[in-house]
N, C-alpha and C. Protein backbone atom coordinates (compact mmCIF):
# COMPACT_ATOMS: atom_id res chain seq x y z
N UNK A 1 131.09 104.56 106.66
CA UNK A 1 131.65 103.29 107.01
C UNK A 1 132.80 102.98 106.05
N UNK A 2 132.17 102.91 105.28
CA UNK A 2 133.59 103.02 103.95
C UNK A 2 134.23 103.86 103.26
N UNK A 3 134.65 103.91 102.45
CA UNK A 3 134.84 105.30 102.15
C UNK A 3 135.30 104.78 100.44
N UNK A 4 134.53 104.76 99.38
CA UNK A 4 134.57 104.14 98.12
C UNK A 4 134.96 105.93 97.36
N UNK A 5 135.69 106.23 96.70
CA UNK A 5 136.04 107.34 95.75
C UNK A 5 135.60 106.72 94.55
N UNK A 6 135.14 107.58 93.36
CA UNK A 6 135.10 107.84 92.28
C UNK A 6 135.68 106.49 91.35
N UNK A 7 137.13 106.79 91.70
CA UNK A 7 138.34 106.48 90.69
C UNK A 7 138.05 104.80 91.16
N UNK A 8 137.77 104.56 92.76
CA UNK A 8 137.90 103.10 92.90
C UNK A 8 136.73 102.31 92.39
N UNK A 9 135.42 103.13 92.17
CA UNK A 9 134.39 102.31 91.37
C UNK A 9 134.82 101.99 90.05
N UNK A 10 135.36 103.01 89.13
CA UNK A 10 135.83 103.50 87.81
C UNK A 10 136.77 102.15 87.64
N UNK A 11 137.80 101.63 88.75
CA UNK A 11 138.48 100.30 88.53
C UNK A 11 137.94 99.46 89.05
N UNK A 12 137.06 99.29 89.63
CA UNK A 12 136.00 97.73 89.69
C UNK A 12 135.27 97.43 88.82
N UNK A 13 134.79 98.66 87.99
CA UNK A 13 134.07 98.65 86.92
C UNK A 13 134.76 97.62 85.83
N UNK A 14 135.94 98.72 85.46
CA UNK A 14 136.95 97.93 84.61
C UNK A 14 137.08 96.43 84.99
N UNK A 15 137.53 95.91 86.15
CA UNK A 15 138.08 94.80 86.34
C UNK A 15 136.72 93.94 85.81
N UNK A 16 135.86 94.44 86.13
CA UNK A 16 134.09 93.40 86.48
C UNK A 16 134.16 93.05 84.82
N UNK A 17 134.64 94.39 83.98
CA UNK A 17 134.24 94.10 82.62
C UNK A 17 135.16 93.33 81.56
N UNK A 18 136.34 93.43 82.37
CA UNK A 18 137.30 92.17 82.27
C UNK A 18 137.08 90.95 82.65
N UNK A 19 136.49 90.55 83.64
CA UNK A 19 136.39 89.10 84.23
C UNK A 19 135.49 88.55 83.60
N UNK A 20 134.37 89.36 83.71
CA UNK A 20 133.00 88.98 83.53
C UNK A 20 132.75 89.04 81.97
N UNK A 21 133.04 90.49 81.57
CA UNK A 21 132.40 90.20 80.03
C UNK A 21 131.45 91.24 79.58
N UNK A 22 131.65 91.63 78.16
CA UNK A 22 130.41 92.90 78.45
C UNK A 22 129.02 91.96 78.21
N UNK A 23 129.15 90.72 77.59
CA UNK A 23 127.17 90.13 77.72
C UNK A 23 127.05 89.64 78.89
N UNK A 24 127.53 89.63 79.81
CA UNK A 24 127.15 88.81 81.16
C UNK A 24 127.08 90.51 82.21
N UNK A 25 127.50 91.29 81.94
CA UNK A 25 128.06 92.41 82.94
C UNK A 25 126.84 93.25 83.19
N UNK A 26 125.60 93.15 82.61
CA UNK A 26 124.63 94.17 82.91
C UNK A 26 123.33 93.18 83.63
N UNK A 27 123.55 91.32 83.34
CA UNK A 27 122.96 90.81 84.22
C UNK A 27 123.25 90.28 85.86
N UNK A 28 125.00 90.57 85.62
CA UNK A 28 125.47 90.54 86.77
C UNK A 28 125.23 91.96 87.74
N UNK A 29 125.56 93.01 87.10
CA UNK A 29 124.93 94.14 87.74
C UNK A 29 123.52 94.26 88.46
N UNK A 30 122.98 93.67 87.58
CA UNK A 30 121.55 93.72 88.15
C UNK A 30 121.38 92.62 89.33
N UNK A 31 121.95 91.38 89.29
CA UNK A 31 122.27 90.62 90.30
C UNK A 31 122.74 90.96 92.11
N UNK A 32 123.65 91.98 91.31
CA UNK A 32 124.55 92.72 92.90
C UNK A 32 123.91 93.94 92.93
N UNK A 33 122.85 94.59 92.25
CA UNK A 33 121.61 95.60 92.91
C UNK A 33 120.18 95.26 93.61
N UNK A 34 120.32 93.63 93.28
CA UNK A 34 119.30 92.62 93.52
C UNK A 34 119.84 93.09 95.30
N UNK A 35 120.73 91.60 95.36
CA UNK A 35 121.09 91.18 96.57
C UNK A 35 121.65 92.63 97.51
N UNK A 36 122.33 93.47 97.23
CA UNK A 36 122.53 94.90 97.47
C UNK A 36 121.01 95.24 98.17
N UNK A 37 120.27 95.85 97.46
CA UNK A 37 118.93 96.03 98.35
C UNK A 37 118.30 95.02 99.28
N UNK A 38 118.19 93.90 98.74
CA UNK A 38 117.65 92.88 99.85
C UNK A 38 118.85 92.84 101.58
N UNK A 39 119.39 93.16 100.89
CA UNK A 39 120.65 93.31 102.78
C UNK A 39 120.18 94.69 103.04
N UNK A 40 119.97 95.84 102.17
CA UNK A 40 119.39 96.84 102.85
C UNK A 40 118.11 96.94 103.73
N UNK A 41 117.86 95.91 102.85
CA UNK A 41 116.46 95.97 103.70
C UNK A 41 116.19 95.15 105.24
N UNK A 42 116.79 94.06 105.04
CA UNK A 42 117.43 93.47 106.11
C UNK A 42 117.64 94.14 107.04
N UNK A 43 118.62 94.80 107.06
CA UNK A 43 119.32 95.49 108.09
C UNK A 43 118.47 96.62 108.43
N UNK A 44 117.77 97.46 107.88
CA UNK A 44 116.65 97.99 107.87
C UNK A 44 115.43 97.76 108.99
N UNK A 45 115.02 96.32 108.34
CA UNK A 45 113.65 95.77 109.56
C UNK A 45 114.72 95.59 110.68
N UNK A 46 116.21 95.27 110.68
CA UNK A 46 116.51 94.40 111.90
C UNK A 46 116.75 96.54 113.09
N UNK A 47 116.96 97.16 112.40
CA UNK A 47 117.52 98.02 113.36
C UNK A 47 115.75 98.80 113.58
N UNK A 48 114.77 98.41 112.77
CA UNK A 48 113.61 98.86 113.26
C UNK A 48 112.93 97.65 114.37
N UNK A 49 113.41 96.81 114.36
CA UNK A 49 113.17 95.35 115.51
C UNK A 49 113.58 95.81 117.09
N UNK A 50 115.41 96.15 116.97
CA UNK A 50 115.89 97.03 118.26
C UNK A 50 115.12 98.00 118.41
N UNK A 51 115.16 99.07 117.68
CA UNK A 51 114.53 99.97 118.41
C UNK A 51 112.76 100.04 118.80
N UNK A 52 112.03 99.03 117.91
CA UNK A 52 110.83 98.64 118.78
C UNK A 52 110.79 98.24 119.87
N UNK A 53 112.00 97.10 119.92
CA UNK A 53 112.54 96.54 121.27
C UNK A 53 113.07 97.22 122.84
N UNK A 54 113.73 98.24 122.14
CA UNK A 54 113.82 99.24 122.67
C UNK A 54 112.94 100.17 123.10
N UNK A 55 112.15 100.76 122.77
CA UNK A 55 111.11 101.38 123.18
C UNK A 55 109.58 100.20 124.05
N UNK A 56 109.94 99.58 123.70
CA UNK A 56 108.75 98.19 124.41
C UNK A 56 109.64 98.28 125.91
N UNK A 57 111.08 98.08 126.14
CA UNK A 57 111.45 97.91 127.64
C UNK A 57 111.51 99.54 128.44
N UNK A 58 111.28 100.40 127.42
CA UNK A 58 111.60 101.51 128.01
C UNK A 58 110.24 101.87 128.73
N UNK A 59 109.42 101.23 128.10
CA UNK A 59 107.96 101.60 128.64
C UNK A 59 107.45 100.46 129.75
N UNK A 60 107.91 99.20 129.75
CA UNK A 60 108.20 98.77 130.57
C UNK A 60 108.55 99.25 131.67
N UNK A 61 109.82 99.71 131.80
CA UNK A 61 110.66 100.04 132.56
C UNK A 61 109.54 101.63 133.33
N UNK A 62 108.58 102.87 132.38
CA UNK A 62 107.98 103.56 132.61
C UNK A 62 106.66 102.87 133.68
N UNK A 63 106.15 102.02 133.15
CA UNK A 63 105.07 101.52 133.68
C UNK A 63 105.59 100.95 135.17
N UNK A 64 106.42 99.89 135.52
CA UNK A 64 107.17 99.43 136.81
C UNK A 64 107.21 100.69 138.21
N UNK A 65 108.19 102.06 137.27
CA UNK A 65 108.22 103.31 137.91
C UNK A 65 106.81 103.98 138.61
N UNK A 66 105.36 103.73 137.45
CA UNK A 66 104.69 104.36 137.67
C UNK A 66 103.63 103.93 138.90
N UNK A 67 104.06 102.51 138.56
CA UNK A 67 103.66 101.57 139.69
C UNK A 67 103.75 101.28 141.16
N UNK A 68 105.24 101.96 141.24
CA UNK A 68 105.86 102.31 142.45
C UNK A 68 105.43 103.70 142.97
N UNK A 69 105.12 104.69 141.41
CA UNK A 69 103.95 105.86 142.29
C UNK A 69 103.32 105.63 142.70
N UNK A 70 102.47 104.51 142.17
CA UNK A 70 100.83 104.40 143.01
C UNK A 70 101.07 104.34 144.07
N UNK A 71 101.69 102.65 144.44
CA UNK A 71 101.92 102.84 145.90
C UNK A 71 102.07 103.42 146.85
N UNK A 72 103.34 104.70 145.93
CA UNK A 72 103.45 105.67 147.06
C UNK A 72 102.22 107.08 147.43
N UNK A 73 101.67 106.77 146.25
CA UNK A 73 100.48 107.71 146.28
C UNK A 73 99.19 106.75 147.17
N UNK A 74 99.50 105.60 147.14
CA UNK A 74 98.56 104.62 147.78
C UNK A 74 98.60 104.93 149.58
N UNK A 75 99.82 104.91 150.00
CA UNK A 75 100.43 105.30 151.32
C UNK A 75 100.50 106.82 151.80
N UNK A 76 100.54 107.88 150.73
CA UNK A 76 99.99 108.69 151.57
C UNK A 76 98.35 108.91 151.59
N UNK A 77 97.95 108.54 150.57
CA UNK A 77 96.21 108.77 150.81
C UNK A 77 96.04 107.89 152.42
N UNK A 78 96.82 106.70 152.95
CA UNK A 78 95.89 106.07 153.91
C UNK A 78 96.93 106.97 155.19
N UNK A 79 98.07 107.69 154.91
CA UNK A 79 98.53 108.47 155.83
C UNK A 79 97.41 109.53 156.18
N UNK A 80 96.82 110.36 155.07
CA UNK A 80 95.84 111.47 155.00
C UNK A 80 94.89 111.06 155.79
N UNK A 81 94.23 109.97 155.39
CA UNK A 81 93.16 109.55 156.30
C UNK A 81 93.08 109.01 157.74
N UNK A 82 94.91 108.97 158.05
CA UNK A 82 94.86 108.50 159.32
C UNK A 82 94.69 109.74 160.07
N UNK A 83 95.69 110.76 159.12
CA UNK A 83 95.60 112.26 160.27
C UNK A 83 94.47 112.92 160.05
N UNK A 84 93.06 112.94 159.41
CA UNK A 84 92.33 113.00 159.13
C UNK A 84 90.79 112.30 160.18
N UNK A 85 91.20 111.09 160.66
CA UNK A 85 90.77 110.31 161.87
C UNK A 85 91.18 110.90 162.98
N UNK A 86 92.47 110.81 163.48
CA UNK A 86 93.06 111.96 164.09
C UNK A 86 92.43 113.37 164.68
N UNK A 87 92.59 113.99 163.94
CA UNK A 87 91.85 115.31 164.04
C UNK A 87 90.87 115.12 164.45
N UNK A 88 89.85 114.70 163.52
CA UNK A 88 88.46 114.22 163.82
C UNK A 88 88.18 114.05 165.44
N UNK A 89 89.01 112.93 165.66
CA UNK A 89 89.07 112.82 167.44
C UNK A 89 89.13 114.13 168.14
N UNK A 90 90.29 114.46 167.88
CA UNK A 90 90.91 115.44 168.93
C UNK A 90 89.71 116.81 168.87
N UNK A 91 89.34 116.96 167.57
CA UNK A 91 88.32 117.78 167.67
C UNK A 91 86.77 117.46 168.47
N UNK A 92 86.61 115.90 168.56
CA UNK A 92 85.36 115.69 169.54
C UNK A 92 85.68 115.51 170.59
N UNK A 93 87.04 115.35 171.12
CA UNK A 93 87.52 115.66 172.61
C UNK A 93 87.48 117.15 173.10
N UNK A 94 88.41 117.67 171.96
CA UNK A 94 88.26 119.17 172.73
C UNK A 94 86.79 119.79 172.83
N UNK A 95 85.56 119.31 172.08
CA UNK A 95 84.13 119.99 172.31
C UNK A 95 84.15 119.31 173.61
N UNK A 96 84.08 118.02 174.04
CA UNK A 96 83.83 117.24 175.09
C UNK A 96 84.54 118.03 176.12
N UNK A 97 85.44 118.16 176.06
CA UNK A 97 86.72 118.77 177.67
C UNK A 97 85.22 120.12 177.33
N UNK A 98 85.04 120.95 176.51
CA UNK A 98 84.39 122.58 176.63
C UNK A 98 83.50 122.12 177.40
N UNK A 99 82.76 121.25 176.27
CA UNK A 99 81.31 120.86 177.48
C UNK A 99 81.52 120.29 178.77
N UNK A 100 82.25 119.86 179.39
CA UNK A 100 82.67 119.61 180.65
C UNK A 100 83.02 121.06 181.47
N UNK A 101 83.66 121.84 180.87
CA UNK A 101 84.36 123.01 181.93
C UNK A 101 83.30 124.31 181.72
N UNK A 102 81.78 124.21 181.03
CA UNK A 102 80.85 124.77 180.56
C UNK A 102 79.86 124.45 181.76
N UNK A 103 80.03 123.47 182.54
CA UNK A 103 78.91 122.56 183.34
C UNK A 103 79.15 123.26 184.89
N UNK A 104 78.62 123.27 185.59
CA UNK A 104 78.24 123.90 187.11
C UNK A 104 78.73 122.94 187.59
N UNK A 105 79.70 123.61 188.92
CA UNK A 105 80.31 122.47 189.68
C UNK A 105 80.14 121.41 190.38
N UNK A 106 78.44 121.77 190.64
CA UNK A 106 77.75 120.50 191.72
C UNK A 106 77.73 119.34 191.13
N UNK A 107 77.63 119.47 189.60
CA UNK A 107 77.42 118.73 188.64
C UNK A 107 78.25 117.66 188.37
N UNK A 108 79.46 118.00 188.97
CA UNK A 108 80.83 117.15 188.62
C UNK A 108 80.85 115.83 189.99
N UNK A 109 79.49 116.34 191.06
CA UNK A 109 79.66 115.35 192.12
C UNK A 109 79.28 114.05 191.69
């Protein structure tokens, strides 16, 4: 993101120990390693927040999909069972037509 060299800490250093002072400069340091980590950390929980967030709609978004399987798994099970009824019939018709054309003709008077 930034791009800090060597030489440019080496003159912030300097300047800090100019402004500031060498008895104030190692509690100020510790000040801006203070607040320095606390934004790390910050930013830290906040990009572990998105991507919880992120993964919570994605599964969302999984579960909705899987939901729309059922259904469709819902619709062919009652397709199965229709051609399944189906058959069923056509198979106690066609014994029925045998046993009919099995029978002696007087029989049909």
């Amino acid at each position: 993101m930034f791009e800090i060299g060597f030489s440019e800490l080496v003159m912030v250093a300097l300047v800090s120990l100019l402004v500031i002072g060498p008895e104030r400069l190692p509690k100020a340091a510790r000040l801006a390693g203070y607040w320095l980590g606390k934004t790390r950390a910050m930013i830290g929980s906040v990009k572990a927040e998105i991507q919880l967030e992120l993964r919570a709609e994605e599964m969302r978004q999984l579960f909705k999909d899987e939901s729309g399987l059922n259904e469709f798994q819902q619709l062919i099970d009652e397709t199965n069972e229709s051609v399944n009824s189906i058959q069923s019939s056509i198979t106690s018709l066609s014994k029925d037509s045998v046993d009919l054309t099995k029978r002696p003709p007087h029989e049909f008077e």
